[in-house]
C-alpha atoms as a PDB file:
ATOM      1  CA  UNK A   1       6.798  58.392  35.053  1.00  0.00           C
ATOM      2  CA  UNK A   2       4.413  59.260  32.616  1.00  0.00           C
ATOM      3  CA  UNK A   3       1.293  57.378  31.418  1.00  0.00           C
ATOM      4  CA  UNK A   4       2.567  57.247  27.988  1.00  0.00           C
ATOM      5  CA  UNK A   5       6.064  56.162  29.152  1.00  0.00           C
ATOM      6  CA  UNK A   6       4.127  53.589  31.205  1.00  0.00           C
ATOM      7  CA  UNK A   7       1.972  52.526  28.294  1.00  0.00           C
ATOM      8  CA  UNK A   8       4.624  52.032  25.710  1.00  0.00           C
ATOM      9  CA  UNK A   9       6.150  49.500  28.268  1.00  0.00           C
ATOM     10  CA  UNK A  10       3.269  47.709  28.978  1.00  0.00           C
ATOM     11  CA  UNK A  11       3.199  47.641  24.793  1.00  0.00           C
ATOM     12  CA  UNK A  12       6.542  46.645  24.320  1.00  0.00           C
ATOM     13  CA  UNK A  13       6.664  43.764  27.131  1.00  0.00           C
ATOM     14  CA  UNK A  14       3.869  42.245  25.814  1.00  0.00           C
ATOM     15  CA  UNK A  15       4.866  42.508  22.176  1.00  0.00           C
ATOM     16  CA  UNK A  16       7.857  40.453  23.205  1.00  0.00           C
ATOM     17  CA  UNK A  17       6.261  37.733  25.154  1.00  0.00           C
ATOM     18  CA  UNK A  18       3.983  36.905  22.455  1.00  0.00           C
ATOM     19  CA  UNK A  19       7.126  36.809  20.010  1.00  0.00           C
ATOM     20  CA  UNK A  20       8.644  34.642  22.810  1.00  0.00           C
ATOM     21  CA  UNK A  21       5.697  32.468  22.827  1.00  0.00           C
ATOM     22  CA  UNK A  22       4.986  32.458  18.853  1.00  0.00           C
ATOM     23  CA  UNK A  23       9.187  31.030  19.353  1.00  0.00           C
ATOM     24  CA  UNK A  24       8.661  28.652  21.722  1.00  0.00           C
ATOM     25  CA  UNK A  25       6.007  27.021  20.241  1.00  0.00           C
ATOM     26  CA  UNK A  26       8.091  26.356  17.190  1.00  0.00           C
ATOM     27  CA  UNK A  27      10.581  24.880  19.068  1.00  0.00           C
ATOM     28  CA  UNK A  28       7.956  22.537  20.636  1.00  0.00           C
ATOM     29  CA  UNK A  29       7.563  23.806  23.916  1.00  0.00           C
ATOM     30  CA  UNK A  30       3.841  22.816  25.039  1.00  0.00           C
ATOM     31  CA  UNK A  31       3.243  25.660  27.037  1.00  0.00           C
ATOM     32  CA  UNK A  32       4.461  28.303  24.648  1.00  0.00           C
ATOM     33  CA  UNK A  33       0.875  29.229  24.047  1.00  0.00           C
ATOM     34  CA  UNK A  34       0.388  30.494  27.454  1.00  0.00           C
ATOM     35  CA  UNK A  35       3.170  33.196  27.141  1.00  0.00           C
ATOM     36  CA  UNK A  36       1.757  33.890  23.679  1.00  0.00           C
ATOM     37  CA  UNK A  37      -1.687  34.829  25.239  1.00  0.00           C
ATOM     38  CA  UNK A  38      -0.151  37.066  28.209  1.00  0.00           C
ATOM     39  CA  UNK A  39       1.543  38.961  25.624  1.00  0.00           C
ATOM     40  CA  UNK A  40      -1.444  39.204  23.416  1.00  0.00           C
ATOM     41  CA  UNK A  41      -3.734  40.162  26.722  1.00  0.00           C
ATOM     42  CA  UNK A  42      -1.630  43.157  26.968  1.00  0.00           C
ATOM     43  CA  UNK A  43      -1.683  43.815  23.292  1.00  0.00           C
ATOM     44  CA  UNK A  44      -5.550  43.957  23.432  1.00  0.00           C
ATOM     45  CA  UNK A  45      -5.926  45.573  26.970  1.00  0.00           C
ATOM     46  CA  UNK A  46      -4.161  48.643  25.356  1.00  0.00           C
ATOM     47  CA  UNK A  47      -5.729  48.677  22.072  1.00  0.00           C
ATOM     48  CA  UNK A  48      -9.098  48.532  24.330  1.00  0.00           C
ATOM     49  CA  UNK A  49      -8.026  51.384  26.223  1.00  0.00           C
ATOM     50  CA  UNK A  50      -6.907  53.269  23.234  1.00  0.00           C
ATOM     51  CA  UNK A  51     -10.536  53.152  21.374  1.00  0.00           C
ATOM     52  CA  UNK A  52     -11.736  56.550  21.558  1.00  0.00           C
ATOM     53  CA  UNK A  53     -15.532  57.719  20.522  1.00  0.00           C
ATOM     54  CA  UNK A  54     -15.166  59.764  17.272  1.00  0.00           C
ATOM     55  CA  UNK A  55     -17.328  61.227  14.525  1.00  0.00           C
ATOM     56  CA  UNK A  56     -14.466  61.282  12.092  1.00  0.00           C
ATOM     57  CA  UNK A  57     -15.593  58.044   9.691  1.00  0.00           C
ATOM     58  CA  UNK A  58     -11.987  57.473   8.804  1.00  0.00           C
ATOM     59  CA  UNK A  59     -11.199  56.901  12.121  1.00  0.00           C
ATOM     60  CA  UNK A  60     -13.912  54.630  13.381  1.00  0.00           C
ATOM     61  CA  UNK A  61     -13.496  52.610   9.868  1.00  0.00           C
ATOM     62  CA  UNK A  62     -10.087  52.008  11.224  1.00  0.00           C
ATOM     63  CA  UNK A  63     -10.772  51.704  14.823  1.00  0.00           C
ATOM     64  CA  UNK A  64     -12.892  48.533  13.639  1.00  0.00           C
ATOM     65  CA  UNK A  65     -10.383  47.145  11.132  1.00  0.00           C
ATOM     66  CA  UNK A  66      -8.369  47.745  14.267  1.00  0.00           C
ATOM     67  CA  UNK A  67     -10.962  45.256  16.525  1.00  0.00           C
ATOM     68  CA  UNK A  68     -11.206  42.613  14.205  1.00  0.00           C
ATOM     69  CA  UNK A  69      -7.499  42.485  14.288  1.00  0.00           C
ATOM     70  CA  UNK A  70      -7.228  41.922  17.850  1.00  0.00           C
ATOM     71  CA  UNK A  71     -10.539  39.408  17.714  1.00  0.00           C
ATOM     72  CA  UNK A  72      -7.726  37.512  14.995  1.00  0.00           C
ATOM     73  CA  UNK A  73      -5.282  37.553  17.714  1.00  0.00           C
ATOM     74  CA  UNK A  74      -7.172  35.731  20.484  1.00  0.00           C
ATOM     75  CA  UNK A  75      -8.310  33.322  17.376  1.00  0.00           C
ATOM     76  CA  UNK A  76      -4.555  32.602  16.785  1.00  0.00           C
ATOM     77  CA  UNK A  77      -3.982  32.044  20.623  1.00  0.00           C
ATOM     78  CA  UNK A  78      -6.836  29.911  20.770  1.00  0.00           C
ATOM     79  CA  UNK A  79      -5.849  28.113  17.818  1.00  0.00           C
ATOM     80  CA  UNK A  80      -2.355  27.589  19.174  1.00  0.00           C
ATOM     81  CA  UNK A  81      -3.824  26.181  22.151  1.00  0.00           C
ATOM     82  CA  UNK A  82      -5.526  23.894  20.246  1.00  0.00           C
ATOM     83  CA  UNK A  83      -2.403  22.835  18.008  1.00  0.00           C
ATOM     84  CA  UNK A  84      -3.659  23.449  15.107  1.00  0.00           C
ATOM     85  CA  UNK A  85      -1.208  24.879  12.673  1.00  0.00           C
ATOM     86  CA  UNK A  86      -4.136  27.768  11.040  1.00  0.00           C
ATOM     87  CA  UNK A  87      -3.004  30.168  13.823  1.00  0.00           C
ATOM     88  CA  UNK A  88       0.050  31.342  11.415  1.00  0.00           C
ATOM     89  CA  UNK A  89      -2.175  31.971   8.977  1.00  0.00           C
ATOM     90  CA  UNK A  90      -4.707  34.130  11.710  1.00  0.00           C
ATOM     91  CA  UNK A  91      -1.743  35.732  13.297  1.00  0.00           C
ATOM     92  CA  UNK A  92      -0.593  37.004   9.973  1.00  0.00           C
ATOM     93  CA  UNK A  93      -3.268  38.377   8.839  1.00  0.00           C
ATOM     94  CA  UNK A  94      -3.893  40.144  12.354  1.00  0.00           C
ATOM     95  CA  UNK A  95      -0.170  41.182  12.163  1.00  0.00           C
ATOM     96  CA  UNK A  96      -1.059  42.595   7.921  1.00  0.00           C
ATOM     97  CA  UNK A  97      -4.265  44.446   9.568  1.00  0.00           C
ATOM     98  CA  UNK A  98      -2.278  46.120  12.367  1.00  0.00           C
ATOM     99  CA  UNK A  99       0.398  47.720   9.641  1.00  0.00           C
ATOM    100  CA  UNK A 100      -2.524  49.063   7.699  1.00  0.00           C
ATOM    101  CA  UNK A 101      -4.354  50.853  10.621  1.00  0.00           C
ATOM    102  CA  UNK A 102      -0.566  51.572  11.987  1.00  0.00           C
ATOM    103  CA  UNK A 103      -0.107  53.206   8.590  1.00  0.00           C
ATOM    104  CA  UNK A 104      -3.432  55.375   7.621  1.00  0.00           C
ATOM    105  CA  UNK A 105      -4.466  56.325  11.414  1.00  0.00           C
ATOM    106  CA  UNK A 106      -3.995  60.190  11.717  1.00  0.00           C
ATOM    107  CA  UNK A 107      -1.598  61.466  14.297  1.00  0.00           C
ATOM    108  CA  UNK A 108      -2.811  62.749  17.393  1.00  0.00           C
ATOM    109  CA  UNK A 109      -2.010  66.358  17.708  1.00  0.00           C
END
Protein backbone atom coordinates (compact mmCIF):
# COMPACT_ATOMS: atom_id res chain seq x y z
CA UNK A 1 0.00 0.00 0.00
CA UNK A 2 0.88 3.36 -0.54
CA UNK A 3 1.70 6.14 1.98
CA UNK A 4 -1.05 8.22 0.73
CA UNK A 5 -3.50 5.25 0.72
CA UNK A 6 -2.18 4.70 4.26
CA UNK A 7 -2.58 8.32 5.25
CA UNK A 8 -6.07 8.91 4.04
CA UNK A 9 -7.01 5.94 6.41
CA UNK A 10 -5.35 7.03 9.25
CA UNK A 11 -7.47 10.49 8.24
CA UNK A 12 -10.61 8.95 7.78
CA UNK A 13 -10.55 6.59 11.04
CA UNK A 14 -9.87 9.28 13.08
CA UNK A 15 -12.34 11.68 11.53
CA UNK A 16 -14.93 9.12 12.54
CA UNK A 17 -13.99 8.46 16.06
CA UNK A 18 -14.08 11.98 16.93
CA UNK A 19 -17.67 12.17 15.23
CA UNK A 20 -18.32 9.01 17.34
CA UNK A 21 -17.14 10.70 20.36
CA UNK A 22 -18.66 14.36 19.60
CA UNK A 23 -22.12 11.53 19.46
CA UNK A 24 -21.59 9.90 22.39
CA UNK A 25 -21.14 12.65 24.44
CA UNK A 26 -24.53 13.94 23.47
CA UNK A 27 -26.05 10.98 24.37
CA UNK A 28 -24.38 11.21 27.83
CA UNK A 29 -21.84 8.75 27.70
CA UNK A 30 -18.99 9.98 30.24
CA UNK A 31 -16.25 8.68 28.44
CA UNK A 32 -17.17 9.93 25.01
CA UNK A 33 -14.45 12.48 25.34
CA UNK A 34 -11.77 9.97 25.28
CA UNK A 35 -12.75 8.62 21.77
CA UNK A 36 -13.18 12.26 20.76
CA UNK A 37 -9.44 12.97 21.59
CA UNK A 38 -8.03 9.65 19.81
CA UNK A 39 -9.74 10.78 16.82
CA UNK A 40 -8.58 14.31 17.12
CA UNK A 41 -4.78 12.92 17.97
CA UNK A 42 -4.85 11.50 14.59
CA UNK A 43 -6.40 14.53 13.06
CA UNK A 44 -3.43 16.65 14.39
CA UNK A 45 -0.62 13.96 14.01
CA UNK A 46 -1.35 14.26 10.20
CA UNK A 47 -1.88 17.85 9.88
CA UNK A 48 1.68 17.94 11.84
CA UNK A 49 3.15 15.77 9.39
CA UNK A 50 1.65 17.56 6.52
CA UNK A 51 3.29 21.17 7.47
CA UNK A 52 5.80 21.71 4.92
CA UNK A 53 8.56 24.74 5.00
CA UNK A 54 7.55 27.18 2.19
CA UNK A 55 8.38 30.66 0.97
CA UNK A 56 5.07 31.01 -0.77
CA UNK A 57 3.20 33.63 1.91
CA UNK A 58 -0.15 32.28 0.87
CA UNK A 59 0.72 29.11 1.95
CA UNK A 60 2.33 29.65 5.30
CA UNK A 61 -0.69 32.29 6.04
CA UNK A 62 -2.76 29.22 5.68
CA UNK A 63 -0.55 26.67 7.14
CA UNK A 64 -1.03 28.87 10.44
CA UNK A 65 -4.78 29.48 10.11
CA UNK A 66 -4.37 25.75 9.65
CA UNK A 67 -2.44 25.40 13.41
CA UNK A 68 -4.64 27.45 15.26
CA UNK A 69 -7.36 25.25 14.03
CA UNK A 70 -5.99 22.18 15.37
CA UNK A 71 -4.77 24.20 18.79
CA UNK A 72 -9.07 24.81 18.74
CA UNK A 73 -9.45 21.18 18.52
CA UNK A 74 -7.46 20.01 21.56
CA UNK A 75 -9.31 23.21 23.32
CA UNK A 76 -12.68 21.54 22.43
CA UNK A 77 -11.38 18.07 23.72
CA UNK A 78 -10.18 19.60 26.71
CA UNK A 79 -13.23 21.45 27.18
CA UNK A 80 -15.32 18.33 26.72
CA UNK A 81 -13.36 16.74 29.29
CA UNK A 82 -14.12 19.29 31.46
CA UNK A 83 -18.03 19.32 30.68
CA UNK A 84 -18.32 22.42 29.83
CA UNK A 85 -20.72 22.99 27.02
CA UNK A 86 -18.11 26.01 25.09
CA UNK A 87 -16.43 23.07 23.26
CA UNK A 88 -19.37 23.28 20.46
CA UNK A 89 -18.71 26.55 20.08
CA UNK A 90 -14.49 25.77 19.80
CA UNK A 91 -15.12 22.76 17.69
CA UNK A 92 -17.09 24.82 15.27
CA UNK A 93 -15.10 27.28 14.73
CA UNK A 94 -12.04 24.76 14.30
CA UNK A 95 -14.40 22.77 11.95
CA UNK A 96 -15.29 26.75 9.91
CA UNK A 97 -11.27 27.24 9.86
CA UNK A 98 -10.53 23.81 8.37
CA UNK A 99 -13.16 24.49 5.25
CA UNK A 100 -11.42 27.76 4.61
CA UNK A 101 -7.78 26.42 4.45
CA UNK A 102 -9.52 23.12 2.77
CA UNK A 103 -10.86 25.63 0.26
CA UNK A 104 -7.95 28.33 -0.71
CA UNK A 105 -4.82 25.82 -0.19
CA UNK A 106 -3.27 25.29 -3.73
CA UNK A 107 -3.13 21.80 -5.08
CA UNK A 108 -0.07 19.96 -4.97
CA UNK A 109 1.13 19.23 -8.41
Amino acid sequence: MSKSVITNSIYLLSGILAVIGVVLYFFGNEHAFIVFCIGAAGMIALRVMSFKHTDDFRVRRLQNTQFISTLLMLFSGYLMYRQNDIWVLTLMISAVLDLVVMLRMPKND
